[in-house]
N, C-alpha and C. Protein backbone atom coordinates (compact mmCIF):
# COMPACT_ATOMS: atom_id res chain seq x y z
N UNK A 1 -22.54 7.14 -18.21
CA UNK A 1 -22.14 8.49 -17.88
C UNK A 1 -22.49 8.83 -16.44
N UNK A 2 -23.52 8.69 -15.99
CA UNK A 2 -24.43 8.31 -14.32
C UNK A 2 -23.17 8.09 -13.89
N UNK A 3 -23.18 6.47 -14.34
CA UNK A 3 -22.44 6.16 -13.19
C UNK A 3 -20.79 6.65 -13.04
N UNK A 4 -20.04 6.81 -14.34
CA UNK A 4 -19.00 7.86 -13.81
C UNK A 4 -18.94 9.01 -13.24
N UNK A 5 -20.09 9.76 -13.01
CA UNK A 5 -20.55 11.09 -12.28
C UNK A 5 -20.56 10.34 -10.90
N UNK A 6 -21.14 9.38 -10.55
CA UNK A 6 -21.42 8.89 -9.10
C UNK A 6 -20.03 8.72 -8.51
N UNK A 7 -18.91 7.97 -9.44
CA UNK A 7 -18.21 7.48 -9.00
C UNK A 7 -16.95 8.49 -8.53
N UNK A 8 -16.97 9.64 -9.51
CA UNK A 8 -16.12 10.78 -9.36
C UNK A 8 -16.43 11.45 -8.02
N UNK A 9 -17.70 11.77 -7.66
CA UNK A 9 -18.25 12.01 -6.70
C UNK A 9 -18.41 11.34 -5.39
N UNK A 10 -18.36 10.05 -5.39
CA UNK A 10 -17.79 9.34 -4.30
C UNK A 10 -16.20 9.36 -3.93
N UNK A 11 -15.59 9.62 -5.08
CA UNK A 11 -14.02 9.63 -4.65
C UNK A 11 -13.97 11.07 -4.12
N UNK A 12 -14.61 11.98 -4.55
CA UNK A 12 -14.39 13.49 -4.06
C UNK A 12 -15.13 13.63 -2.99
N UNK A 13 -16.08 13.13 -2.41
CA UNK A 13 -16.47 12.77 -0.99
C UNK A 13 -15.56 12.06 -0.11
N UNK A 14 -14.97 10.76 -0.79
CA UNK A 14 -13.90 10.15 0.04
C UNK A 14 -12.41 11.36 0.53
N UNK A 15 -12.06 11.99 -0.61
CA UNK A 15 -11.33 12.93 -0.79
C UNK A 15 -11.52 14.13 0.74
N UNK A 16 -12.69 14.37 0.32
CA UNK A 16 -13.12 15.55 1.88
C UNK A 16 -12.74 15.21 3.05
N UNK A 17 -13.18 13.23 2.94
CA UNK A 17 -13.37 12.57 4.40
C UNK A 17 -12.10 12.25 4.81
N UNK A 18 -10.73 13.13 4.13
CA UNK A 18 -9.17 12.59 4.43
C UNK A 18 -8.53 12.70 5.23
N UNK A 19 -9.87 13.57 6.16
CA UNK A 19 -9.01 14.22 7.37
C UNK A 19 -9.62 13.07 8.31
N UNK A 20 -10.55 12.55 8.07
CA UNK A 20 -11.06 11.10 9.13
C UNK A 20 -10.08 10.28 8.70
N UNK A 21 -8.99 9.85 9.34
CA UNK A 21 -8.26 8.66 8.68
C UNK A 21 -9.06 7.06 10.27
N UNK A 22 -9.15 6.50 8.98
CA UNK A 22 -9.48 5.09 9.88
C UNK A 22 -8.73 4.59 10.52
N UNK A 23 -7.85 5.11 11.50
CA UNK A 23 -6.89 4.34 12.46
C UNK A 23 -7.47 3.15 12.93
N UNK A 24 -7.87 2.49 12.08
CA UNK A 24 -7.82 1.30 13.42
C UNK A 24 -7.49 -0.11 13.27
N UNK A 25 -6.59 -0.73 14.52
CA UNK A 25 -6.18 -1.90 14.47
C UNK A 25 -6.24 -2.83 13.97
N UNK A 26 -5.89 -3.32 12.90
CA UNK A 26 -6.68 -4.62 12.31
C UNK A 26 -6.06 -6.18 12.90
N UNK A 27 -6.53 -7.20 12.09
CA UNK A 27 -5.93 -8.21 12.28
C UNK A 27 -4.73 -8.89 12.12
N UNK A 28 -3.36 -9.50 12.70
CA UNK A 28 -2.14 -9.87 12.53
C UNK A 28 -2.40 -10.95 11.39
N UNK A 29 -1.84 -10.41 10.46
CA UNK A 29 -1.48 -11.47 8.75
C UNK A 29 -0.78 -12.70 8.99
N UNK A 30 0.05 -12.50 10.76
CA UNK A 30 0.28 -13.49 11.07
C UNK A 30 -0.30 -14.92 10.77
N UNK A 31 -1.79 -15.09 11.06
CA UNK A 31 -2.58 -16.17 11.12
C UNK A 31 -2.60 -17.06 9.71
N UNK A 32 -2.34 -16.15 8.95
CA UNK A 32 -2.20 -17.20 7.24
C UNK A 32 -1.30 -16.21 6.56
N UNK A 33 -0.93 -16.93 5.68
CA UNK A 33 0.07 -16.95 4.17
C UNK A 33 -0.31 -17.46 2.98
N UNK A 34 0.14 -16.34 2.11
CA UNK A 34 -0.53 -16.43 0.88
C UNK A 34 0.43 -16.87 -0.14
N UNK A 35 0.06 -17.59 -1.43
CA UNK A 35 1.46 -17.73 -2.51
C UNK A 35 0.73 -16.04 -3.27
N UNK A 36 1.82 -15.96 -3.61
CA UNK A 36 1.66 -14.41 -4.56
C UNK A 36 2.70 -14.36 -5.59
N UNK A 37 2.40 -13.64 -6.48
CA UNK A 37 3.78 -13.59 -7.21
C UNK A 37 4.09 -12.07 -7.58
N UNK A 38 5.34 -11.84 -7.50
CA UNK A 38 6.02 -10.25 -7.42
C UNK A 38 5.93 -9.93 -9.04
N UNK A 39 6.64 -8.20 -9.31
CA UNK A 39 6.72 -8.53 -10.76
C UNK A 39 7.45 -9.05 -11.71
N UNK A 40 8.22 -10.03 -10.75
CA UNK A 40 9.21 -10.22 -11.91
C UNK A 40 8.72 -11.23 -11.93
N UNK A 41 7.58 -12.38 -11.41
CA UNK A 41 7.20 -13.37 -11.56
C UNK A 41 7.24 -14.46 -11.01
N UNK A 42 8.18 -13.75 -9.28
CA UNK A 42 8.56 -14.95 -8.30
C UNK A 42 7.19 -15.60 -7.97
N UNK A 43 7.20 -16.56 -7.21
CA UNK A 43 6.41 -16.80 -6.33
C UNK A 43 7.16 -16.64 -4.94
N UNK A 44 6.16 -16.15 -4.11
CA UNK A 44 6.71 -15.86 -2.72
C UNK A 44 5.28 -16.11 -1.63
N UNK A 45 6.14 -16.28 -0.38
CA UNK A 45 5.02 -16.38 0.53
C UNK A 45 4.60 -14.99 0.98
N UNK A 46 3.31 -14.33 1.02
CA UNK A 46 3.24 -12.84 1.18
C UNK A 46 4.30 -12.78 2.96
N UNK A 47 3.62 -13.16 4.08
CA UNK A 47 4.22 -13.34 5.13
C UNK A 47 5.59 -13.53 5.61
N UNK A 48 6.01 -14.63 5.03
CA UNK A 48 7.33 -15.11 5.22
C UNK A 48 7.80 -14.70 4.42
N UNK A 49 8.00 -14.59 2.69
CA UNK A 49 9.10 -13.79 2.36
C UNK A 49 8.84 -12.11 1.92
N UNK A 50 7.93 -11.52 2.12
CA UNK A 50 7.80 -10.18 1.93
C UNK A 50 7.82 -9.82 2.89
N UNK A 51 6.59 -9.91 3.60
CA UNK A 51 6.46 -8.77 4.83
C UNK A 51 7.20 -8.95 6.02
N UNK A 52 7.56 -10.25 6.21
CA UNK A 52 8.48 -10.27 7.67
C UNK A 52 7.79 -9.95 8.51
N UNK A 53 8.61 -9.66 9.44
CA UNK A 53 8.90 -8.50 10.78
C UNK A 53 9.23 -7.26 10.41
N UNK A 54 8.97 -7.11 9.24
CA UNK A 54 9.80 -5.56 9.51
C UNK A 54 8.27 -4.01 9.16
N UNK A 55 8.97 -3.11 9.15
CA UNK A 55 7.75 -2.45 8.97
C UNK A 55 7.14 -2.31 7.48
N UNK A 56 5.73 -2.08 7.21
CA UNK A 56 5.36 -2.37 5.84
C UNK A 56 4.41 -1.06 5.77
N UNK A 57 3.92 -0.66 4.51
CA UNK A 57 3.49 0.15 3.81
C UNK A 57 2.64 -0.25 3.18
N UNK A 58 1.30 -0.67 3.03
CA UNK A 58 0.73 -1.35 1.51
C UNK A 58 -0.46 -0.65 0.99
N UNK A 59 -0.64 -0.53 -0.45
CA UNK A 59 -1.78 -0.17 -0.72
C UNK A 59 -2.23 -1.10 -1.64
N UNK A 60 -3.44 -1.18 -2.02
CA UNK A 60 -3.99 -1.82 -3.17
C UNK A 60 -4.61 -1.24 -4.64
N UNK A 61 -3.82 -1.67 -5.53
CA UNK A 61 -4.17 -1.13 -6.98
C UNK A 61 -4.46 -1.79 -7.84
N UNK A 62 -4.73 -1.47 -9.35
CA UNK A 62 -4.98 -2.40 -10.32
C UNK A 62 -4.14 -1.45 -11.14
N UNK A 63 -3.88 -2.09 -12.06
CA UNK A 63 -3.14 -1.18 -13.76
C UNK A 63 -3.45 -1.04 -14.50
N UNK A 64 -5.01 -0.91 -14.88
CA UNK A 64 -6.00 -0.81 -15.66
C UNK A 64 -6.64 0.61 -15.17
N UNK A 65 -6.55 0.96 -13.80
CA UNK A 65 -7.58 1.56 -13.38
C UNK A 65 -7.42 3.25 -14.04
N UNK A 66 -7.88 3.77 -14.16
CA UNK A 66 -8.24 5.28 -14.66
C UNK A 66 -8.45 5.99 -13.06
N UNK A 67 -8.84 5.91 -12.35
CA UNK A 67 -8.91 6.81 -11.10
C UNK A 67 -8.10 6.96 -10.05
N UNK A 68 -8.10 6.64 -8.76
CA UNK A 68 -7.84 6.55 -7.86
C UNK A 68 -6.10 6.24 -8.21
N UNK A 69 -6.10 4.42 -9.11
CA UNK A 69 -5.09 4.14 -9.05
C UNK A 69 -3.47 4.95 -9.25
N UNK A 70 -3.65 5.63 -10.01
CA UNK A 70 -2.80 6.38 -10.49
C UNK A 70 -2.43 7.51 -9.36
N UNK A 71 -3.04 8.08 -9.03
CA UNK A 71 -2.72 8.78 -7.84
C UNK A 71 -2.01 8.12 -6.10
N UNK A 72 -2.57 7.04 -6.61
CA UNK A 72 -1.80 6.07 -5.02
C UNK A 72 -0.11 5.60 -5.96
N UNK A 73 -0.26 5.27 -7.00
CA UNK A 73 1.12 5.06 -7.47
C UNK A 73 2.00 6.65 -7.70
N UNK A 74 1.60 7.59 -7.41
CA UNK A 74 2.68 8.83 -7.28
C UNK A 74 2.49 9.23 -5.89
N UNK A 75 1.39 8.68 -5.34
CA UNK A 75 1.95 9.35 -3.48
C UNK A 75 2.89 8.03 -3.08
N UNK A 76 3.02 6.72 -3.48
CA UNK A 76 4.05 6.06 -2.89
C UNK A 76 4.90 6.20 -3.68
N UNK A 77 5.28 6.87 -5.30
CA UNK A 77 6.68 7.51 -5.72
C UNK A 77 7.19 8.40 -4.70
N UNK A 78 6.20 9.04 -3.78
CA UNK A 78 6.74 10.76 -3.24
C UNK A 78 7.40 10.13 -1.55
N UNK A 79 6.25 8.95 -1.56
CA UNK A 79 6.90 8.35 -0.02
C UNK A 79 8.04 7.39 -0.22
N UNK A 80 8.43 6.92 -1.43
CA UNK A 80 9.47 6.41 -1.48
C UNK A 80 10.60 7.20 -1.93
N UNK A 81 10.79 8.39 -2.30
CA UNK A 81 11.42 9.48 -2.29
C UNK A 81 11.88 10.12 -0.85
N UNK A 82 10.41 10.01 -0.04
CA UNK A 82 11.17 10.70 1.76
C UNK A 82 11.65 9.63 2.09
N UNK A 83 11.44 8.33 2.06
CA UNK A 83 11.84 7.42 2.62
C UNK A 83 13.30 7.46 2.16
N UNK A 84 14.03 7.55 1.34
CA UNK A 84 15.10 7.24 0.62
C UNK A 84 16.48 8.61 1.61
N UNK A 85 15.52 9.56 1.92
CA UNK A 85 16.56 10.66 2.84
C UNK A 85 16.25 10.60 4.17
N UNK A 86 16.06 8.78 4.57
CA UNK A 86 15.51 8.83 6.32
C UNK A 86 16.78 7.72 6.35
N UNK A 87 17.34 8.03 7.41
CA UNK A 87 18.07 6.73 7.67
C UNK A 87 17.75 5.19 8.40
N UNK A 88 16.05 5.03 8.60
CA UNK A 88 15.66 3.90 7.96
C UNK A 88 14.60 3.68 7.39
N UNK A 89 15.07 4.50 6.27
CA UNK A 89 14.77 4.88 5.06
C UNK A 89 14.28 2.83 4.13
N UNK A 90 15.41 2.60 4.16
CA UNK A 90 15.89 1.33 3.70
C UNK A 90 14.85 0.15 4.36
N UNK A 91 14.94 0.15 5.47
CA UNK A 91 13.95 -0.87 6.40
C UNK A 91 12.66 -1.01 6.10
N UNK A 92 12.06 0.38 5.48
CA UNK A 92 10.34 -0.02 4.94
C UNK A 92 10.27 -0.36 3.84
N UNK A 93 9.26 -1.06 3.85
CA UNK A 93 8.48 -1.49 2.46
C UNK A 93 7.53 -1.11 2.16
N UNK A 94 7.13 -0.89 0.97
CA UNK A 94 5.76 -1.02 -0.07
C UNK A 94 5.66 -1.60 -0.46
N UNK A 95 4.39 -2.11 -0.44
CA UNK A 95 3.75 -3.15 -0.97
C UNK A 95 2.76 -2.74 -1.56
N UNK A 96 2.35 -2.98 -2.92
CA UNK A 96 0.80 -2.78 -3.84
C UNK A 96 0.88 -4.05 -4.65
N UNK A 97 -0.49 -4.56 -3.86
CA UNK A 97 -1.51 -5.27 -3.87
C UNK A 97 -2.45 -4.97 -5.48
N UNK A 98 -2.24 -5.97 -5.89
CA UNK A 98 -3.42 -5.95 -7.24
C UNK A 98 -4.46 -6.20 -6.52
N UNK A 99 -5.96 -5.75 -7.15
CA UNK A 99 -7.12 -6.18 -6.62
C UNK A 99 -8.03 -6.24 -8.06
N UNK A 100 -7.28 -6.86 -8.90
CA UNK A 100 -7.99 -7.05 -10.70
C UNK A 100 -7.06 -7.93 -10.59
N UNK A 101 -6.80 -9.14 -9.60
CA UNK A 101 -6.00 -10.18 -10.49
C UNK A 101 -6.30 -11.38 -11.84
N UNK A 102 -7.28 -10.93 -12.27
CA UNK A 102 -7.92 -11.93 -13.78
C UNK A 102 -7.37 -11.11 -14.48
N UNK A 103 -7.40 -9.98 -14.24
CA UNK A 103 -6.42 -8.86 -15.68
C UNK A 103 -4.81 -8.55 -14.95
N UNK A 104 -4.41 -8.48 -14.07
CA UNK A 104 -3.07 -7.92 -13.93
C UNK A 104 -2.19 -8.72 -14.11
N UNK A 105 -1.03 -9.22 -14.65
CA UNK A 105 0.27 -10.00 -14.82
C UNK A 105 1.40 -9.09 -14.00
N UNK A 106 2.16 -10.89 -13.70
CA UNK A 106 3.53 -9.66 -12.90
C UNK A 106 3.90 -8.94 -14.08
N UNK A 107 3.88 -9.07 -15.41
CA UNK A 107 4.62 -7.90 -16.45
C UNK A 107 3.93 -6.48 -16.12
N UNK A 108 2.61 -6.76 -15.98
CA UNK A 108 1.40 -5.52 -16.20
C UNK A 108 1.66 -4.70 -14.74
N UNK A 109 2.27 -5.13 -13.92
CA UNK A 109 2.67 -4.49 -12.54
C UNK A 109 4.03 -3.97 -12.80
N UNK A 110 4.76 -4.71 -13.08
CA UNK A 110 6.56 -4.19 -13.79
C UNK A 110 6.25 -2.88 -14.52
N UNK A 111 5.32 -3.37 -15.53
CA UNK A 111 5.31 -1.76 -15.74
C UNK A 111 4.58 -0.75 -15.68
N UNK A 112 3.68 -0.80 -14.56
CA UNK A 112 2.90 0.35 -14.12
C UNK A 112 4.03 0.71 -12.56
N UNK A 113 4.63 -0.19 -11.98
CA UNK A 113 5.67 -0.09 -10.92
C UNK A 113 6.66 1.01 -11.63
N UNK A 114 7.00 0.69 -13.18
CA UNK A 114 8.01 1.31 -13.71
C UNK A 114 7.58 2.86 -13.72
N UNK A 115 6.09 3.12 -14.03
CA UNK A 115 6.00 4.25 -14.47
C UNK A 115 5.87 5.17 -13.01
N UNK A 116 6.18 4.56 -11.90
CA UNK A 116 6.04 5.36 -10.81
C UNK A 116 7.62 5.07 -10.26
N UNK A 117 8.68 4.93 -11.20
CA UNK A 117 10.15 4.22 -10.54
C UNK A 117 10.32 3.59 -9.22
N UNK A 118 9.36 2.84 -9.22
CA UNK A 118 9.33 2.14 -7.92
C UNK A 118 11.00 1.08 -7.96
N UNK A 119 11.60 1.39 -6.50
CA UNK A 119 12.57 0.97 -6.11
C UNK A 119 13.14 -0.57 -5.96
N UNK A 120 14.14 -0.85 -5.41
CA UNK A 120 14.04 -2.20 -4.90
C UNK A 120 13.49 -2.50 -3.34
N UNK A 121 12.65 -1.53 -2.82
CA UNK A 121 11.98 -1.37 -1.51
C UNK A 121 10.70 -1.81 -1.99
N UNK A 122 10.02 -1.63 -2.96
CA UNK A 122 8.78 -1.18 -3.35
C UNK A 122 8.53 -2.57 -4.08
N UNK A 123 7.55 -3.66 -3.78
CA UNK A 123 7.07 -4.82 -4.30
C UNK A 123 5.79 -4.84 -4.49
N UNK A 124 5.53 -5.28 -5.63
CA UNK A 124 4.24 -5.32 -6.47
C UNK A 124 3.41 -6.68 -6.37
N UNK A 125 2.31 -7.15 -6.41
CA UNK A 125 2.15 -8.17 -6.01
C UNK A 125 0.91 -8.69 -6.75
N UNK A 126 0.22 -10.06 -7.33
CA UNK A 126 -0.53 -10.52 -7.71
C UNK A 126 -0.94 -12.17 -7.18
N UNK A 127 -1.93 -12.32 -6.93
CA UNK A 127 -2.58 -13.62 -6.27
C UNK A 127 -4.15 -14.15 -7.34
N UNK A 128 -4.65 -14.99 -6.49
CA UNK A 128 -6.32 -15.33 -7.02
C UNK A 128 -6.65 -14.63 -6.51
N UNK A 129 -8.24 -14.50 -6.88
CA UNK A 129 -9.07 -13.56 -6.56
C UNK A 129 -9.35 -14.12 -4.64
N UNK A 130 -9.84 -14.86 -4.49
CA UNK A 130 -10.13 -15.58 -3.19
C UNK A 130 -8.85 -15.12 -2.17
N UNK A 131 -7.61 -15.29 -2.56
CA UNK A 131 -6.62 -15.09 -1.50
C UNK A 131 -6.48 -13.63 -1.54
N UNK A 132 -6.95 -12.65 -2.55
CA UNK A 132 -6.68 -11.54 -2.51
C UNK A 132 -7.66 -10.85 -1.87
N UNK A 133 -9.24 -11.64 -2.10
CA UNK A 133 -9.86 -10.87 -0.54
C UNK A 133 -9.61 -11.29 0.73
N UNK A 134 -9.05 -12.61 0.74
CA UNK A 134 -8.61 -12.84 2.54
C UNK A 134 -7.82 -11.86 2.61
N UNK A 135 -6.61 -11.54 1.80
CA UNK A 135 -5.62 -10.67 1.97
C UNK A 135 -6.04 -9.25 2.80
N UNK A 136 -7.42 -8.74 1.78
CA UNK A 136 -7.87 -7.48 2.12
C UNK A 136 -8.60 -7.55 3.20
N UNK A 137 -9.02 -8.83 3.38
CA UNK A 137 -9.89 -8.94 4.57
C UNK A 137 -9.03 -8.69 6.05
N UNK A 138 -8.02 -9.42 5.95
CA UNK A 138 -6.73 -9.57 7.03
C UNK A 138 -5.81 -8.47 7.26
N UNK A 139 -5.55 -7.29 6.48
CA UNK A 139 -5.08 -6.24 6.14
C UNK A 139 -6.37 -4.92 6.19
N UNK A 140 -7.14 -4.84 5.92
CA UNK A 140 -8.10 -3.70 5.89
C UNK A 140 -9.33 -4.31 6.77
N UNK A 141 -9.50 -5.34 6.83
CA UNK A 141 -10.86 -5.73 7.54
C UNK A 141 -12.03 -5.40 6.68
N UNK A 142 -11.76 -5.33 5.37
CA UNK A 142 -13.07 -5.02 4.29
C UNK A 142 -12.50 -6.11 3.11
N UNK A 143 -13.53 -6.69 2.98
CA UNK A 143 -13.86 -7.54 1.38
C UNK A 143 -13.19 -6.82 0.55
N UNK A 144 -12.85 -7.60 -0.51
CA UNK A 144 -11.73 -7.28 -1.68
C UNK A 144 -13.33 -6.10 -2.95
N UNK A 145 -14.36 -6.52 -2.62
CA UNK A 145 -15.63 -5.97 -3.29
C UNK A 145 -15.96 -4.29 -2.65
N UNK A 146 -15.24 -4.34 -1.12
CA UNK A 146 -15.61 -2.63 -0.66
C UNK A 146 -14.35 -2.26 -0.90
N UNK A 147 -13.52 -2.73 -1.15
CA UNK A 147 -12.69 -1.53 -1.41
C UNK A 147 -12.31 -1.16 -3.10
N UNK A 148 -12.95 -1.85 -4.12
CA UNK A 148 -12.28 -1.53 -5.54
C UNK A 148 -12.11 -0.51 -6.19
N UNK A 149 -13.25 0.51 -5.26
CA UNK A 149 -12.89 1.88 -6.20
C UNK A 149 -12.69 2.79 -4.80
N UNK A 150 -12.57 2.28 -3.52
CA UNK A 150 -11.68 3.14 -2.76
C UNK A 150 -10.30 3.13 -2.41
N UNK A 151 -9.61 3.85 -2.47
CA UNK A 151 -8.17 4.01 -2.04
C UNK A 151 -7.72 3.51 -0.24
N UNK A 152 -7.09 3.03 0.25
CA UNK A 152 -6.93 2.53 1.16
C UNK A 152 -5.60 2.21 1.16
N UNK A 153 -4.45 2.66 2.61
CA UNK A 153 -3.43 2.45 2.67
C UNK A 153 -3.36 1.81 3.58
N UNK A 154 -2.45 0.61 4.00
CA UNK A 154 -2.48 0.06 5.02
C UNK A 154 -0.96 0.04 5.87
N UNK A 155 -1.12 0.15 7.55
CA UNK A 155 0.62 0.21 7.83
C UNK A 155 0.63 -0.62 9.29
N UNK A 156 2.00 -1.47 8.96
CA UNK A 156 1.98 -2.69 10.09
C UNK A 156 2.72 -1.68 10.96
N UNK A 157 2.20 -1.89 12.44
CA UNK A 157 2.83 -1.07 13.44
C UNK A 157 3.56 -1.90 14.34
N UNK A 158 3.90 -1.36 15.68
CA UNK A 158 5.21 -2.17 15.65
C UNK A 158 4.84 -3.61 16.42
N UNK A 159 3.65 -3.74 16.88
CA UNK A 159 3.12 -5.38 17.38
C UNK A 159 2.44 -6.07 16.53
N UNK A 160 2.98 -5.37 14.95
CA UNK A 160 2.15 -6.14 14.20
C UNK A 160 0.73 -6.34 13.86
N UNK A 161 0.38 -5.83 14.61
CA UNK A 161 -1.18 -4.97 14.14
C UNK A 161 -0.79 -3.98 12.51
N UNK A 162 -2.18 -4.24 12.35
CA UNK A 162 -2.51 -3.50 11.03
C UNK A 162 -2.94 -2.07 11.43
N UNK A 163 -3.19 -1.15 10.21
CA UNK A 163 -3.61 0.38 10.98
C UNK A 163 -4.30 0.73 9.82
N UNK A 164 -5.47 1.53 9.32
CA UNK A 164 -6.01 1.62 7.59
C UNK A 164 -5.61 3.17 7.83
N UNK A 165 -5.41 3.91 6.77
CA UNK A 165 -6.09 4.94 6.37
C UNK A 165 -6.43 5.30 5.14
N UNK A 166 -7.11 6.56 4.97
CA UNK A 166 -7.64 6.94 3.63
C UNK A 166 -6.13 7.23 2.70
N UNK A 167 -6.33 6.60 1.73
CA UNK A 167 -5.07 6.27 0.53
C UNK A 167 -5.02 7.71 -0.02
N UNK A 168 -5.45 8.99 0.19
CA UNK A 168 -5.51 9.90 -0.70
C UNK A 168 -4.69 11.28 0.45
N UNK A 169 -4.62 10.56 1.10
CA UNK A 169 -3.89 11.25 2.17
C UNK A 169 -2.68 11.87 1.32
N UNK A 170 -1.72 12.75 2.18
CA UNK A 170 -0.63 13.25 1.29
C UNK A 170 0.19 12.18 1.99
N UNK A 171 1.46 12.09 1.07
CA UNK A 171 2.62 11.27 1.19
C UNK A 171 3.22 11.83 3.35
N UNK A 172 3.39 12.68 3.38
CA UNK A 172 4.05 13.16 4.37
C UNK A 172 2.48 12.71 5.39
N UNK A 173 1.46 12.69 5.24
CA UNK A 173 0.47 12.29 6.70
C UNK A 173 0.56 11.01 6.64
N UNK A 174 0.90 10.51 5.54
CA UNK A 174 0.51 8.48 5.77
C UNK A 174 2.00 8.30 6.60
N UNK A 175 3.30 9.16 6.37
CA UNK A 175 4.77 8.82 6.91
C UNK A 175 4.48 9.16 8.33
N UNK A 176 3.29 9.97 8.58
CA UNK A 176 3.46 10.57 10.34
C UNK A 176 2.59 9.60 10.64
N UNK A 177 1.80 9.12 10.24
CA UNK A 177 0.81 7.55 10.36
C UNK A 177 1.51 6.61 10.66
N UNK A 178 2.24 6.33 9.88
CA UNK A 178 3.33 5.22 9.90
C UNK A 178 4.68 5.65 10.84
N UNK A 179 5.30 6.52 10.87
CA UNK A 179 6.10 7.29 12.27
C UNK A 179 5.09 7.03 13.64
N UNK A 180 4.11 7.43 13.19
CA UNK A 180 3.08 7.13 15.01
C UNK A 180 2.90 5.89 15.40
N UNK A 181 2.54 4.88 14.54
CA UNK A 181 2.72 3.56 14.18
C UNK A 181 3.25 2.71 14.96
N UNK A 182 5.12 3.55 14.10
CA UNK A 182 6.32 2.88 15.13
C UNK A 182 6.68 3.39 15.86
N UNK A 183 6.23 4.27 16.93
CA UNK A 183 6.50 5.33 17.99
C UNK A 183 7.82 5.88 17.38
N UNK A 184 8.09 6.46 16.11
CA UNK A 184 9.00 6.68 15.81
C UNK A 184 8.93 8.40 15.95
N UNK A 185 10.04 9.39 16.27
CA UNK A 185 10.03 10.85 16.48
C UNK A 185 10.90 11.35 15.03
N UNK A 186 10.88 11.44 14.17
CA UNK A 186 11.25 11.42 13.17
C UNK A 186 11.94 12.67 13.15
N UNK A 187 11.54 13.61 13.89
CA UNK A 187 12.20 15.00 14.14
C UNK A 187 14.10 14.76 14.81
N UNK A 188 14.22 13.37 15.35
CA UNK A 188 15.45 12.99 16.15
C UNK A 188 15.97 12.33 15.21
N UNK A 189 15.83 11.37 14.14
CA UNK A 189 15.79 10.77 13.11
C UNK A 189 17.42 11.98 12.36
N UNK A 190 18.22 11.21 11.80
CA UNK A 190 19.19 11.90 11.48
C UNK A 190 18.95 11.17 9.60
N UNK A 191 19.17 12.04 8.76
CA UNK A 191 19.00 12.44 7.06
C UNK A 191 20.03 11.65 6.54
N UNK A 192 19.83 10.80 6.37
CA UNK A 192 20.81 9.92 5.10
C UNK A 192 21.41 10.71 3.76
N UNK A 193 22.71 11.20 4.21
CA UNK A 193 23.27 11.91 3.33
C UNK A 193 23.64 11.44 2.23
N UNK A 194 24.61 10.18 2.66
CA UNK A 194 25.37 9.40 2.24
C UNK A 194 25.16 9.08 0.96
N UNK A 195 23.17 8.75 0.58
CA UNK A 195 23.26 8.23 -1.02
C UNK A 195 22.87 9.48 -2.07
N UNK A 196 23.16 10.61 -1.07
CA UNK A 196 23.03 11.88 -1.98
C UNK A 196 24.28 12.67 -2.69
């Protein structure tokens, strides 16, 4: 009971601290590649066939989790919702990262992905435990062990640098994160009518 009082209380401290977002640079994912598998059960190279070159979005979740998790899977429903009326809208990705891969299956991501209607933009992802803290290590610059019960969003900017911030952010500050990112003015940005 303690320790769910501690833990509620560290997220509602993290919560306060949302206005500190951790901007800072991380390391290019460039340097290694991971096998992973999506939810439908591909195997893929995280690097070469997910993330590319292009711009990325990622957070890390589990589908078990009772806290945090659930709330990062409806702020990237809400950012894949603005994303969908930007006209390149289409060009980003999400990415969520399991960080319970001994319990998560690509099924167990299919359908926690489902319950947030995650798109065909939006890729779910599962590895070993070992490649999934290099992952976090190379992406957040923290061990796969500091971040399990914090929220953390991560966004590739446009030299490919990494950028963190606090995952509890609203959908619209992680998009001006990620707009600042890509020196993008989003105010000039013209509204994808077309799939409305």
């Amino acid at each position: 009971m303690l320790n769910k009082l501690l833990l509620k209380a560290s997220n509602l401290i993290f919560a306060v601290m949302a206005s500190v977002i951790l901007h800072v640079a991380l390391p290019n994912l460039a340097r290694a590649d991971f096998r992973v598998q999506n939810q439908n059960g591909e195997e893929k190279d995280l690097q070469r066939d997910i993330i590319q070159d292009g711009p990325v979005i990622v957070n890390f979740v589990y589908t078990r989790c009772e806290g945090v998790c659930p709330g990062q899977g409806q702020r990237f429903k809400m950012i894949q919702s603005l994303l969908e009326k930007r006209s390149d809208g289409e060009k980003v990705k999400l990415i969520s990262i399991s960080i319970d891969p001994e319990r998560d299956s690509p099924a167990d991501l299919k359908r926690w992905g489902e319950t947030y209607n995650a798109g065909k933009n939006w890729t779910l992802l599962v590895t070993d435990r070992k490649s999934t803290d290099l992952i976090c290590k190379e992406i957040l610059g923290m061990s796969l062990s500091s971040i399990e019960h914090s929220p953390y969003v991560a966004i590739r900017d446009r030299s490919g640098k990494w950028q963190s911030l606090y995952g509890l952010s609203s959908p619209k500050e992680i998009l001006k994160r990620f707009d600042d990112a890509q020196n993008i003015n989003p105010i000039s940005m013209r509204v994808n009518h077309e799939s409305r």
